[in-house]
C-alpha atoms as a PDB file:
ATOM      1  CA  UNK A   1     108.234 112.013 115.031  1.00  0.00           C
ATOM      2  CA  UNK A   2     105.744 109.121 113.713  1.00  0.00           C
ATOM      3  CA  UNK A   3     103.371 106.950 115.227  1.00  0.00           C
ATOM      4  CA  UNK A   4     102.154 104.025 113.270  1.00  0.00           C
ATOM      5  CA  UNK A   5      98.323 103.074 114.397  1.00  0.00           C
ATOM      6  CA  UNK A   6      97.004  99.873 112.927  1.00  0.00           C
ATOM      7  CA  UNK A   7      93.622  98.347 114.014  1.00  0.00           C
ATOM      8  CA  UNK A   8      93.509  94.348 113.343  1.00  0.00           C
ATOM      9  CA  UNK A   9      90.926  91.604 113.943  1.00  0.00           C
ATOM     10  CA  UNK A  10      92.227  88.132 112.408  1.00  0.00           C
ATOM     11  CA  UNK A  11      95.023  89.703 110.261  1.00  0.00           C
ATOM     12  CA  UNK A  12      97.410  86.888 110.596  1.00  0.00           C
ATOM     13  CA  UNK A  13      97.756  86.799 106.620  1.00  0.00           C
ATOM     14  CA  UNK A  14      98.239  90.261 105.741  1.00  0.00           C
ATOM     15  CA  UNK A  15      99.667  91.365 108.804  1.00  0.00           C
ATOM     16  CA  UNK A  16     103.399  90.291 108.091  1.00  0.00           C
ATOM     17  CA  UNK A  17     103.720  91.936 104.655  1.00  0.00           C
ATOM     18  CA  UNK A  18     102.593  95.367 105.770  1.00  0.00           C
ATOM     19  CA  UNK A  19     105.272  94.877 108.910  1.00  0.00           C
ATOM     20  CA  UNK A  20     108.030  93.423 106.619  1.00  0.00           C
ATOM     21  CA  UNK A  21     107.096  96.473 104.167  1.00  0.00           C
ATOM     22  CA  UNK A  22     107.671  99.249 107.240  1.00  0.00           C
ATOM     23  CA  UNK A  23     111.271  97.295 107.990  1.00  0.00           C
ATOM     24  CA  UNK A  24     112.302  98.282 104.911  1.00  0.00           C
ATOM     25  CA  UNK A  25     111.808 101.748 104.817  1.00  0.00           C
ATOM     26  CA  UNK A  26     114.328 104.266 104.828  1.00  0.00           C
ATOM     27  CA  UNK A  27     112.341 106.298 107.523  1.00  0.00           C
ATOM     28  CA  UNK A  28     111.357 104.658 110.665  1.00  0.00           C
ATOM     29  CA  UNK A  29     108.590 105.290 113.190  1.00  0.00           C
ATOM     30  CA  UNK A  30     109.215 105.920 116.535  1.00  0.00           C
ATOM     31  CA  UNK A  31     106.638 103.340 117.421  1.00  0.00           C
ATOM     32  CA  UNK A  32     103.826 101.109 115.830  1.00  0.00           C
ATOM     33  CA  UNK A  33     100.951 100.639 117.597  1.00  0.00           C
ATOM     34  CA  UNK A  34      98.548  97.302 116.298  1.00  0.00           C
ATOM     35  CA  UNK A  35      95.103  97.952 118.069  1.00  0.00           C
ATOM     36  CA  UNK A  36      93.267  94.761 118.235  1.00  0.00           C
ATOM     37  CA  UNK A  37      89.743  94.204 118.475  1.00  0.00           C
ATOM     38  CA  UNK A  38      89.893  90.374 119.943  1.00  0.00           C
ATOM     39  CA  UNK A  39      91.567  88.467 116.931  1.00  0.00           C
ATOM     40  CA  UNK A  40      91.229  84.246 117.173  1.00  0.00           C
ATOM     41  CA  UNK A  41      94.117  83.915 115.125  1.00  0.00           C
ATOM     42  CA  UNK A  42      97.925  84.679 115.790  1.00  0.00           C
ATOM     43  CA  UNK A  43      97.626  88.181 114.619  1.00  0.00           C
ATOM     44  CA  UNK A  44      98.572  89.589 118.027  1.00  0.00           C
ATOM     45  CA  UNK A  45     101.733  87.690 118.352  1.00  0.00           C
ATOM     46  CA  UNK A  46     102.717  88.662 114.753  1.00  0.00           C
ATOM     47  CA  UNK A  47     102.700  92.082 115.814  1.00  0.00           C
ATOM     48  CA  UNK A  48     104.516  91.502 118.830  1.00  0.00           C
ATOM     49  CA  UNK A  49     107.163  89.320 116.764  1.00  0.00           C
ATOM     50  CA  UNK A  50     107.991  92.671 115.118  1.00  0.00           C
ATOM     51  CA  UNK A  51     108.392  94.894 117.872  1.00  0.00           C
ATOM     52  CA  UNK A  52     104.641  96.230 117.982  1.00  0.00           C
ATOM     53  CA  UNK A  53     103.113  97.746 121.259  1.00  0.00           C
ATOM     54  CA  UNK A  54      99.541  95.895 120.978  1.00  0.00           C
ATOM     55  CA  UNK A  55      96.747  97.357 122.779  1.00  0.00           C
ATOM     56  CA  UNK A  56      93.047  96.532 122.993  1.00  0.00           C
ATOM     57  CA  UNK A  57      91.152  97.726 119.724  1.00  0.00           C
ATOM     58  CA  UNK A  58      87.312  97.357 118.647  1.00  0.00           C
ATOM     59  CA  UNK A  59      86.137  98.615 115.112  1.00  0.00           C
ATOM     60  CA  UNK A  60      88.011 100.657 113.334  1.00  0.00           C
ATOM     61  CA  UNK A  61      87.346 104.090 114.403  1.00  0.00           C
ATOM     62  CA  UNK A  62      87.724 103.250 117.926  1.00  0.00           C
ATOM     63  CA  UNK A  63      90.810 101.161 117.582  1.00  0.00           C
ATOM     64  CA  UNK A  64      92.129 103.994 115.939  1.00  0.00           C
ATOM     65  CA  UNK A  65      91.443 105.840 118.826  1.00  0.00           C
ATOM     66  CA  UNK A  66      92.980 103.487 121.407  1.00  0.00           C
ATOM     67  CA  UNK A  67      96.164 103.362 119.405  1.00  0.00           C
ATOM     68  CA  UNK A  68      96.612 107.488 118.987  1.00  0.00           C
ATOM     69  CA  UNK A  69      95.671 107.294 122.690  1.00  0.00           C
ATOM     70  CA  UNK A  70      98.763 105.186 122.952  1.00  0.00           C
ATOM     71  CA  UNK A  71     100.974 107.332 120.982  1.00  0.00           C
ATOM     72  CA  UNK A  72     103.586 109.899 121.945  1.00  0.00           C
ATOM     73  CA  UNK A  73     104.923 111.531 118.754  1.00  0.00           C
ATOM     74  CA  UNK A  74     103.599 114.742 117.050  1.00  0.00           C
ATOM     75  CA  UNK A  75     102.498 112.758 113.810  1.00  0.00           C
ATOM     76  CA  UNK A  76     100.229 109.769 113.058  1.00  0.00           C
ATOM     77  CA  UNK A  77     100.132 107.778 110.328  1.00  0.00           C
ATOM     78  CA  UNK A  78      96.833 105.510 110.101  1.00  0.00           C
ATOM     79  CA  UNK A  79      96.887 102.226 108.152  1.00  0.00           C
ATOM     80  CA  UNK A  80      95.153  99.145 107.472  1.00  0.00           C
ATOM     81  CA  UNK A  81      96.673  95.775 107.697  1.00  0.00           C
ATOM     82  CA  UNK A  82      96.365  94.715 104.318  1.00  0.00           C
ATOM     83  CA  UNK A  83      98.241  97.628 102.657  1.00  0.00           C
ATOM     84  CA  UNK A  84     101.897  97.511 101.859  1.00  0.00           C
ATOM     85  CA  UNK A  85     104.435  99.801 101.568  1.00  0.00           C
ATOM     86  CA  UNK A  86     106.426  99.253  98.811  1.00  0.00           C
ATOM     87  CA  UNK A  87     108.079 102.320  97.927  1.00  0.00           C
ATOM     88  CA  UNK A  88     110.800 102.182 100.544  1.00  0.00           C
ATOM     89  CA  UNK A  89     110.617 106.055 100.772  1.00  0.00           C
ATOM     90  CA  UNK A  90     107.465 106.529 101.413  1.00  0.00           C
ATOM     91  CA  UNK A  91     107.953 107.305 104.645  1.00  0.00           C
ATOM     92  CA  UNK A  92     109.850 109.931 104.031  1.00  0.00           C
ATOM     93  CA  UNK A  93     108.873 111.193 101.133  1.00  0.00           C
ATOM     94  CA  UNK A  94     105.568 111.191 102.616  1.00  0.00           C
ATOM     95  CA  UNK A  95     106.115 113.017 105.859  1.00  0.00           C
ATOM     96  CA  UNK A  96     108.591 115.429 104.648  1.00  0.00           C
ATOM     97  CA  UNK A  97     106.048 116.603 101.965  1.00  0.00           C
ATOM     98  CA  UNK A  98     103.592 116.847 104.727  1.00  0.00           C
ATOM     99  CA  UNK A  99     105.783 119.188 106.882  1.00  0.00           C
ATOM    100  CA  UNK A 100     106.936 120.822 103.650  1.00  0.00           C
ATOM    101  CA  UNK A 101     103.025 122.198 102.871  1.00  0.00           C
ATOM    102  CA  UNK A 102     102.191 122.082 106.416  1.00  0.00           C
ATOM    103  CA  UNK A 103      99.050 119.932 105.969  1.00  0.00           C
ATOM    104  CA  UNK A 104      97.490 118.941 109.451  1.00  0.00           C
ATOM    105  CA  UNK A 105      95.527 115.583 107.471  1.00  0.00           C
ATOM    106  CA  UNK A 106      96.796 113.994 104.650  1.00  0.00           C
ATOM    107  CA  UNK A 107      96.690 110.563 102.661  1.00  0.00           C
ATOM    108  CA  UNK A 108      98.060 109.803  99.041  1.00  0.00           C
ATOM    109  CA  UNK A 109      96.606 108.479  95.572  1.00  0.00           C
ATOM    110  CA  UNK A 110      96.473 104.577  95.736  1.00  0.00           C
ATOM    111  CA  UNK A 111      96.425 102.070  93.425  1.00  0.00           C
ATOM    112  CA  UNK A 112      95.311  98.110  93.538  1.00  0.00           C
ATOM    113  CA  UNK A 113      97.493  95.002  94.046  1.00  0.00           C
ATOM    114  CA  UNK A 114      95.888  93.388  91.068  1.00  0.00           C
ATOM    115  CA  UNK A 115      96.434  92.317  87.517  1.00  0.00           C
ATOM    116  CA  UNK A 116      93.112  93.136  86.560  1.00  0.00           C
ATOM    117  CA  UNK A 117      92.547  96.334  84.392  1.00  0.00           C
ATOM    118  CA  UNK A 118      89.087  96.928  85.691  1.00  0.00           C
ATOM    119  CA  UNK A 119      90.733  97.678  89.070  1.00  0.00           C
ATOM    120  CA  UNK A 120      93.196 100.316  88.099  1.00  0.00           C
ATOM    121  CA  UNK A 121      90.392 101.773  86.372  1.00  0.00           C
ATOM    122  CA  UNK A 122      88.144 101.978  89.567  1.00  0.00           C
ATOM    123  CA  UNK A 123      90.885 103.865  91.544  1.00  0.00           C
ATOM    124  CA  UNK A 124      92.296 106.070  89.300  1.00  0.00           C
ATOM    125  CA  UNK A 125      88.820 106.942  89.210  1.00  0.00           C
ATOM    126  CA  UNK A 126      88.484 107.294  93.268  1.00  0.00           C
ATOM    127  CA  UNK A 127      91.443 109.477  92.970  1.00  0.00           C
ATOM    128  CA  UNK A 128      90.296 111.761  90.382  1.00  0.00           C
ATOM    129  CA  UNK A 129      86.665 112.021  92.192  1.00  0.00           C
ATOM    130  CA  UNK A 130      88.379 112.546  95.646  1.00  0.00           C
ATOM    131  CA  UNK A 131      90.668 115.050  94.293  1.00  0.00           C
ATOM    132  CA  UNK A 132      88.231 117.219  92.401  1.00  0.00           C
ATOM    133  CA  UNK A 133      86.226 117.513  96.244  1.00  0.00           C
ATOM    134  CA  UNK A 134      89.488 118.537  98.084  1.00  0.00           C
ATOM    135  CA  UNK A 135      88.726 120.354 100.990  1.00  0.00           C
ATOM    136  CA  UNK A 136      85.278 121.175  99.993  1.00  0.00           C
ATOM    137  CA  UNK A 137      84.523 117.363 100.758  1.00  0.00           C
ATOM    138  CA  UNK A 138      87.331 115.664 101.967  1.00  0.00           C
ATOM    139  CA  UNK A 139      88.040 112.239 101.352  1.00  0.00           C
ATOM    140  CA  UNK A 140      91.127 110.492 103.688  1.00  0.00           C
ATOM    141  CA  UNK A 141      90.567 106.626 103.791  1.00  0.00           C
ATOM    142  CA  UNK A 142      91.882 105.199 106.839  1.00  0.00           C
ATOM    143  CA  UNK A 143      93.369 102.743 105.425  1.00  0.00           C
ATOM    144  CA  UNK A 144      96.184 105.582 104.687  1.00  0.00           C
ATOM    145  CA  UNK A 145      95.948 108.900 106.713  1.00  0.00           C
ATOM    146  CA  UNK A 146      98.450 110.940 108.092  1.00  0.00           C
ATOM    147  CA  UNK A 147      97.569 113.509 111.015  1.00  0.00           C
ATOM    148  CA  UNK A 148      99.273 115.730 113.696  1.00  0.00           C
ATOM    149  CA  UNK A 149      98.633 114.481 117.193  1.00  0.00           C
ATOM    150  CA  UNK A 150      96.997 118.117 118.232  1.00  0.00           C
ATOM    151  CA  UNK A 151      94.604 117.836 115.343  1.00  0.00           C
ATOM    152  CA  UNK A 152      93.547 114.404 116.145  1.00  0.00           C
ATOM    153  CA  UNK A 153      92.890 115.635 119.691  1.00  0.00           C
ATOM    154  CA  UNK A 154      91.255 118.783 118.806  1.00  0.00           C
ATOM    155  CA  UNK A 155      88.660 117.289 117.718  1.00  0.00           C
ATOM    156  CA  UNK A 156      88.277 114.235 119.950  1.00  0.00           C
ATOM    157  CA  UNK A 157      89.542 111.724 117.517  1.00  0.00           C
ATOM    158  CA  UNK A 158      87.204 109.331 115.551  1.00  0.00           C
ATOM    159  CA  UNK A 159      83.392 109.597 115.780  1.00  0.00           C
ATOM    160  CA  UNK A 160      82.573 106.093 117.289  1.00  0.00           C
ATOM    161  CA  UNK A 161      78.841 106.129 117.165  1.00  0.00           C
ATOM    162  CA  UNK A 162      79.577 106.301 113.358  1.00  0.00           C
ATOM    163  CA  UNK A 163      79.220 102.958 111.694  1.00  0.00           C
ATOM    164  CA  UNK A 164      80.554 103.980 108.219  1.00  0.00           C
ATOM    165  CA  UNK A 165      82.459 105.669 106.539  1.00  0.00           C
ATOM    166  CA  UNK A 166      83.965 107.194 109.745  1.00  0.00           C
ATOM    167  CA  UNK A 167      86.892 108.292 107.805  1.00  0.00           C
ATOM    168  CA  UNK A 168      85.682 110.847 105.854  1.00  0.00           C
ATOM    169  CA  UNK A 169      83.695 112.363 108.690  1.00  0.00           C
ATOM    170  CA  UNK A 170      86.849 112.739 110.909  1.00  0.00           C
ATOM    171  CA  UNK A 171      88.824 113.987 107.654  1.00  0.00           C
ATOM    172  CA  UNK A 172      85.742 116.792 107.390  1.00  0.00           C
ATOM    173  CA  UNK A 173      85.854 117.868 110.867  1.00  0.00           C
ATOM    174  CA  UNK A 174      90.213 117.896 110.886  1.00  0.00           C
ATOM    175  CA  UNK A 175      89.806 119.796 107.629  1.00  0.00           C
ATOM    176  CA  UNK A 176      87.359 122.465 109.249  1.00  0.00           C
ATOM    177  CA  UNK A 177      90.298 123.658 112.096  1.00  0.00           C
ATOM    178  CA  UNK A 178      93.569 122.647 110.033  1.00  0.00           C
ATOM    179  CA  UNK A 179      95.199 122.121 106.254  1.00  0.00           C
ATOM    180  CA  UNK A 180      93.695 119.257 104.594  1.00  0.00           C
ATOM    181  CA  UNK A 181      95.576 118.115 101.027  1.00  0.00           C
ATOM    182  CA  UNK A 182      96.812 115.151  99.027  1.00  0.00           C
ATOM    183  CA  UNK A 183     100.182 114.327  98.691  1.00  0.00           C
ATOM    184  CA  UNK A 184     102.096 113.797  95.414  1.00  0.00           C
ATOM    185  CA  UNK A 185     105.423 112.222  96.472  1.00  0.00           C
ATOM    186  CA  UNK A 186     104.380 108.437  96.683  1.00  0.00           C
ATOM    187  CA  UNK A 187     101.483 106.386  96.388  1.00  0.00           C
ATOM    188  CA  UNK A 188     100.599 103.118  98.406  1.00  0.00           C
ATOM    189  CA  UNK A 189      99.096  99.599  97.207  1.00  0.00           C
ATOM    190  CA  UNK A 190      95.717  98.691  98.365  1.00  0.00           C
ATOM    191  CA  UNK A 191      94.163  95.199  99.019  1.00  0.00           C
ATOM    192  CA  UNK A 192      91.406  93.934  96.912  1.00  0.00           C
ATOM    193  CA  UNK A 193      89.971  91.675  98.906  1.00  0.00           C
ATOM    194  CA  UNK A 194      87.120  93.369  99.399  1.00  0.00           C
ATOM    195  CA  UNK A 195      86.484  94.015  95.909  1.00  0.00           C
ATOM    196  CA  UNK A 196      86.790  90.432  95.352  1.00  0.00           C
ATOM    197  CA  UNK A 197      84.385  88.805  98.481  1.00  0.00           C
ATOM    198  CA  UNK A 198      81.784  91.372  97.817  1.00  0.00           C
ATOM    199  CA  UNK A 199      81.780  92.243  94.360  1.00  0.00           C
ATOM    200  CA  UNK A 200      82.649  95.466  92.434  1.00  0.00           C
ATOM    201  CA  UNK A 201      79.461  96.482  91.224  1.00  0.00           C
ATOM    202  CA  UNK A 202      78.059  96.057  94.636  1.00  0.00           C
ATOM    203  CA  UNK A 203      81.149  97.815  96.031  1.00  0.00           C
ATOM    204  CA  UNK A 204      80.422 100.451  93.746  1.00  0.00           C
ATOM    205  CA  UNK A 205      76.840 100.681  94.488  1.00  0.00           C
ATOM    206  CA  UNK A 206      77.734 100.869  98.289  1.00  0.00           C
ATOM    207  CA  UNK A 207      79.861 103.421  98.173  1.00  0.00           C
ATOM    208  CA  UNK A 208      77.593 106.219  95.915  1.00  0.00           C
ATOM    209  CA  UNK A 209      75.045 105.282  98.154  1.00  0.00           C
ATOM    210  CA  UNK A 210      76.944 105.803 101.283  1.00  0.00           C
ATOM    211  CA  UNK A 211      78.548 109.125  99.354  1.00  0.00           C
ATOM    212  CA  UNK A 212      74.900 110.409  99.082  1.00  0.00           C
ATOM    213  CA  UNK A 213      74.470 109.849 102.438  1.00  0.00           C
ATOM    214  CA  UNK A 214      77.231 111.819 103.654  1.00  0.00           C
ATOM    215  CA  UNK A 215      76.373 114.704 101.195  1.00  0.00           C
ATOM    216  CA  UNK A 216      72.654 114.837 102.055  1.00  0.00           C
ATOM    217  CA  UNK A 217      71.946 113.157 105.093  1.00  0.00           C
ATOM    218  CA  UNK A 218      75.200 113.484 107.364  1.00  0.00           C
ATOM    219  CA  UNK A 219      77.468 110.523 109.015  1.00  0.00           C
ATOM    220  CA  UNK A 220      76.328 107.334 108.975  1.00  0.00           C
ATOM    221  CA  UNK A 221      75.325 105.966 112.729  1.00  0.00           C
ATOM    222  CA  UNK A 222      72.973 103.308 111.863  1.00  0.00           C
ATOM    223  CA  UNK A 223      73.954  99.288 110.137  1.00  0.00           C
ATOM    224  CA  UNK A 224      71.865  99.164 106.868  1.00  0.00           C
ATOM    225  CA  UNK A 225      75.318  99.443 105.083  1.00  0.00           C
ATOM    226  CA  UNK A 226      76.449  95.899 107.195  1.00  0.00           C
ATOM    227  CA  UNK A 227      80.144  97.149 107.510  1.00  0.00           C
ATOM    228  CA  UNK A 228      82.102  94.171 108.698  1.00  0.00           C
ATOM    229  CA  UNK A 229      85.515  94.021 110.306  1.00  0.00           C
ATOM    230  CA  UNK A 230      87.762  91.148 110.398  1.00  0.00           C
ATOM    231  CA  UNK A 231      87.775  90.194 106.833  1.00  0.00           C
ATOM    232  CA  UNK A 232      90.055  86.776 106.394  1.00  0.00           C
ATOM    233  CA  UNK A 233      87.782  85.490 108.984  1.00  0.00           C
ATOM    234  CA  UNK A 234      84.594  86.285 106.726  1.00  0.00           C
ATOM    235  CA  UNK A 235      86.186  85.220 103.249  1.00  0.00           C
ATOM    236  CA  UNK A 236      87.676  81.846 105.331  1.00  0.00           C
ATOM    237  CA  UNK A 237      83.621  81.101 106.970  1.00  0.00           C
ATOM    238  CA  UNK A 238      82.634  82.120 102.756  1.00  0.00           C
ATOM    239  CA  UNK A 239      84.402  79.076 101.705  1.00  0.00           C
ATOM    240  CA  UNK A 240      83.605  76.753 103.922  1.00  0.00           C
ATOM    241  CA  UNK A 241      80.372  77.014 103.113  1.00  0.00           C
END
């Protein structure tokens, strides 16, 4: 029934605890697929030391592609490798609300592994924002998005000349042919990581800008937001310096 897609480059630390986190739920995927864009470290082994078919990745979007490519079952679940799934249902509370309302996209409210109240603050904020747009705008990150398998290929997957934000464009165009909603039954943890190498008020900044963007201007296709992939490897190279 589910397919498990996870793209990777130099997760070795993260990597474990989001595989560890899928053992223990009560609902088990048929397969997961870790598509890896060339990682130095042992991050493809890890995934093959839990049973993961690995195949070749690139940047998000397209290793997202690669993986559903790979995939056999009718429903996809995309995640990134430093969430984890601690609700040991949510699985199958998860899926079996998404058959229940028939949604052909979906993803869930998340909230931040961290102590720091600042951070809950900033996404219980996302979730209101992204909740209030709904279909009108719809917001799926990809570091959590369930999708059927016809809808994916309906329309052509991810957009890979899109350097940002590539989420949200493939949410809008799955949302145009198919049910589009949020689920209630479960949340799941994010990383902040990201808010931590890069700052939240430049996180912040980033994001309205790219938001305007979307809104005004369309996808993004060209590098002024400097995306990166591969993130230990950029906070480890931070350090040393």
């Amino acid at each position: 029934m589910l397919t498990i897609v996870i793209p990777t480059k130099d997760e070795e630390a993260s990597l474990p605890r989001l595989l560890e986190s899928i053992r223990r739920q009560t609902m088990q995927p048929k397969e997961i697929i870790v598509a890896d864009a060339g990682s130095k470290d042992r991050t493809r082994e890890i995934a093959e030391s839990f049973g993961c078919r690995v195949v070749e990745g690139g940047m998000p979007g397209p290793g997202r592609n690669r993986g559903a490519s790979a995939a056999k079952t009718d429903i996809l679940l995309f995640l990134d490798a430093d969430v984890e799934l601690r609700d040991p249902e949510f699985l199958e509370r998860s899926v079996g609300e998404m058959l229940e309302k028939k949604f052909d996209i979906a993803t869930v409210d998340v909230f931040p592994l961290s102590d720091q109240w600042i951070d809950h603050v900033i996404h219980k904020a996302y979730n209101v924002y992204v909740r209030a747009w709904g279909d009108v705008f719809p917001h799926a990150p990809g570091f959590c998005m369930f999708v059927r398998r016809d809808t994916h290929d309906k329309i052509n997957g991810f957009d890979e000349s899109i350097t940002f934000c590539e989420d949200h464009e493939y949410a809008g165009r799955a949302a145009k042919i198919g049910s589009f909603g949020f689920l209630r039954a479960t949340k799941i943890p994010v990383s902040i990581r990201r808010l931590d190498r890069d700052g939240r008020i430049n996180i912040a900044i980033k994001y309205t800008l790219a938001e305007m963007h979307l809104a005004m201007l369309g996808p993004i296709r060209h590098d002024k937001f400097k995306y990166t992939f591969g993130h230990a490897k950029k906070r480890e190279k931070k350090h040393i310096a």
